[in-house]
C-alpha atoms as a PDB file:
ATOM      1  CA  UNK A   1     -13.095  41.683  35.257  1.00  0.00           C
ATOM      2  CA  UNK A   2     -12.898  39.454  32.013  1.00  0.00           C
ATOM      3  CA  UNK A   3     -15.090  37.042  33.496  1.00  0.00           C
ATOM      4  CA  UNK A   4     -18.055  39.649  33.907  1.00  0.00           C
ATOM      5  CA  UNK A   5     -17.626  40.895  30.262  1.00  0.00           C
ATOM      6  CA  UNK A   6     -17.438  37.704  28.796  1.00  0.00           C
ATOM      7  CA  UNK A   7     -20.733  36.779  30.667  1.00  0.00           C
ATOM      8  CA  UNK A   8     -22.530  39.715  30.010  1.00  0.00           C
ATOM      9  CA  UNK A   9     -21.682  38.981  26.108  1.00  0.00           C
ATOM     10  CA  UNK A  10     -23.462  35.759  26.571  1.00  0.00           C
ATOM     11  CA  UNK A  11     -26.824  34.624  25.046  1.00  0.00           C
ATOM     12  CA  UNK A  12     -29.070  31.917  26.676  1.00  0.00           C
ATOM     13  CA  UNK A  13     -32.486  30.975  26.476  1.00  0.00           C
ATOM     14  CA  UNK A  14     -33.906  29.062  29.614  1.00  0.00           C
ATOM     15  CA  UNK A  15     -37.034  27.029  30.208  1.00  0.00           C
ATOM     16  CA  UNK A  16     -37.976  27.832  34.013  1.00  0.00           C
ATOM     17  CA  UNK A  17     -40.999  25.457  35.956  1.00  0.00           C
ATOM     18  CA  UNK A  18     -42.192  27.694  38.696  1.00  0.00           C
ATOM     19  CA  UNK A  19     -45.499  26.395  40.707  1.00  0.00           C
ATOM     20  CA  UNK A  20     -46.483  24.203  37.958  1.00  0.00           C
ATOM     21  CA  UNK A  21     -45.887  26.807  35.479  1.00  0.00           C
ATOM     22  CA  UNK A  22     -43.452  26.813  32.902  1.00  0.00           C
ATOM     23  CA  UNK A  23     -42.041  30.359  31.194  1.00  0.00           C
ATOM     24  CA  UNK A  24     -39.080  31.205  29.145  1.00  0.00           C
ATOM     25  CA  UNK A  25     -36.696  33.873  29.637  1.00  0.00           C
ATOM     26  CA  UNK A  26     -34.111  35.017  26.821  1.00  0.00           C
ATOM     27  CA  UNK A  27     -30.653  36.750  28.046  1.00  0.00           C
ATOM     28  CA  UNK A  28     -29.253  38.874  25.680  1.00  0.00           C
ATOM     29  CA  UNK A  29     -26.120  41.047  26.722  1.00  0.00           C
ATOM     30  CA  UNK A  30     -26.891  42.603  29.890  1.00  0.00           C
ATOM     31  CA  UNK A  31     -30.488  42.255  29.507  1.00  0.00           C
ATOM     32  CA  UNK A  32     -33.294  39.527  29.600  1.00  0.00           C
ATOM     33  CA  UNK A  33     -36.617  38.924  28.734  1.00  0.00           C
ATOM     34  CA  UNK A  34     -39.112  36.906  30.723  1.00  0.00           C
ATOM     35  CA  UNK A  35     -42.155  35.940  28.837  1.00  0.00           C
ATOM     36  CA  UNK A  36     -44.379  34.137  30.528  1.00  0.00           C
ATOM     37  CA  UNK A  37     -48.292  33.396  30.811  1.00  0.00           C
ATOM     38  CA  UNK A  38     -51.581  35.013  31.727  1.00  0.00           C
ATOM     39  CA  UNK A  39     -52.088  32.567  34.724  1.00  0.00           C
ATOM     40  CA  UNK A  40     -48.516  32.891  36.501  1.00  0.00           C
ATOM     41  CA  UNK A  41     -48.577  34.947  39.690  1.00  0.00           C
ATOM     42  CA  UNK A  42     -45.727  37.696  38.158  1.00  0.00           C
ATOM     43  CA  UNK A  43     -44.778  39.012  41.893  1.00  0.00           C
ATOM     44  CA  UNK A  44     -43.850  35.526  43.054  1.00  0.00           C
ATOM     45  CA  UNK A  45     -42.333  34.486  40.115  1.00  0.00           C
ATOM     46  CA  UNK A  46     -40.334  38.012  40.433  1.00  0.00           C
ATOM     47  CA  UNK A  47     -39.662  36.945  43.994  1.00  0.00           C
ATOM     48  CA  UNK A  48     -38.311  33.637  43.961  1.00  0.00           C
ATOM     49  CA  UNK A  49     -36.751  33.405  40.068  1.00  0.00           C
ATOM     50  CA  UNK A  50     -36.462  36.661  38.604  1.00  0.00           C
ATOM     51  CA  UNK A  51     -34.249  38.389  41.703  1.00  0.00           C
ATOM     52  CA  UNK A  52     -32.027  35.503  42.267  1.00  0.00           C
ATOM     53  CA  UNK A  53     -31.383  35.113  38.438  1.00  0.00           C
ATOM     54  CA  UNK A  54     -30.244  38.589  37.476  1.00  0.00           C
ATOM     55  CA  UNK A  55     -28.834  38.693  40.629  1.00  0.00           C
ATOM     56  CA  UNK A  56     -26.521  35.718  40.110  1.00  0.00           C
ATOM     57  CA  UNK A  57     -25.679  37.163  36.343  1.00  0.00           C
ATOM     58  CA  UNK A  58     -25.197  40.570  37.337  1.00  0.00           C
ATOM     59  CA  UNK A  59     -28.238  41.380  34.911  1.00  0.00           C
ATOM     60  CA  UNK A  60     -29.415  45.288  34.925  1.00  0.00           C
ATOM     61  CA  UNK A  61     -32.309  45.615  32.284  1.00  0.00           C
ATOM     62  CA  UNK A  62     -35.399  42.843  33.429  1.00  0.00           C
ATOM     63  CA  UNK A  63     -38.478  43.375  30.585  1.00  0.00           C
ATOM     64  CA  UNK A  64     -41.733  40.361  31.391  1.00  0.00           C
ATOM     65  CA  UNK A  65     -43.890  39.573  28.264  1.00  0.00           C
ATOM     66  CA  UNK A  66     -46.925  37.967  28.343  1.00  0.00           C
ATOM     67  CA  UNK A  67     -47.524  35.025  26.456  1.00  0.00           C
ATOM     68  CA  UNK A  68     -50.913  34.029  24.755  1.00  0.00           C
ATOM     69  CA  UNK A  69     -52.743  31.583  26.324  1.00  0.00           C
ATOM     70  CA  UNK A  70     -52.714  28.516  23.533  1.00  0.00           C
ATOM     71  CA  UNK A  71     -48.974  29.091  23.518  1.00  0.00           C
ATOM     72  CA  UNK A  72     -47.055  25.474  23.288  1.00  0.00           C
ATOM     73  CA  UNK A  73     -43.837  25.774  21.792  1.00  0.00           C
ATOM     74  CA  UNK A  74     -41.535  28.629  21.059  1.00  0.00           C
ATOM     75  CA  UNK A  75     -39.165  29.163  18.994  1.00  0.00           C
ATOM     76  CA  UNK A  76     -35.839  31.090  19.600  1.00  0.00           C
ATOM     77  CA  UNK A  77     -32.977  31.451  17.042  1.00  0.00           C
ATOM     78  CA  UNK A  78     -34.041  28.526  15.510  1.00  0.00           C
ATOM     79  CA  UNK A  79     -35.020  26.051  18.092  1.00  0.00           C
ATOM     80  CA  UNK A  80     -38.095  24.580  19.299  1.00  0.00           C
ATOM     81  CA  UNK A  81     -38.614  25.073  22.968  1.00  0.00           C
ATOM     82  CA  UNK A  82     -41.562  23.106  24.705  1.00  0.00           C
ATOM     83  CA  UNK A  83     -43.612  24.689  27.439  1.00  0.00           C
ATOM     84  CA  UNK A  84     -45.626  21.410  28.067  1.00  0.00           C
END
């Protein structure tokens, strides 16, 4: 039981690379954020890293942003992330 609240208090940004594509999703609590671009096939990317990642944290609240196109770098509570 303390294990699962202490994870579902954690924050984490990660940079996934999925068929050549990279995307970033941002865990906050018990829920995470997937943004990722025009050109990514969502339903496989839902498929094969989106189930098996809130699966493995237990996550119940999945929300997918798009990001612009010209998108290189993010930035997330204060650091630079490169999708390059």
């Amino acid at each position: 039981m303390g294990f699962n609240s202490y994870a579902q208090q954690q924050q984490e940004v990660l940079i996934h690379d999925f068929s050549g594509h990279k995307f970033l999703s941002v865990k906050n609590g018990e829920g995470v954020c997937f943004w990722i671009g025009k050109d990514v096939d969502g339903q496989k990317v839902k498929q094969f890293v989106v189930n098996p990642y809130c699966a493995s944290r237990r996550i119940g609240k999945t929300e997918f942003r798009r990001l612009p196109d010209n998108v290189q770098k993010v930035v997330c509570n204060g650091k630079i992330y490169d999708l390059n």
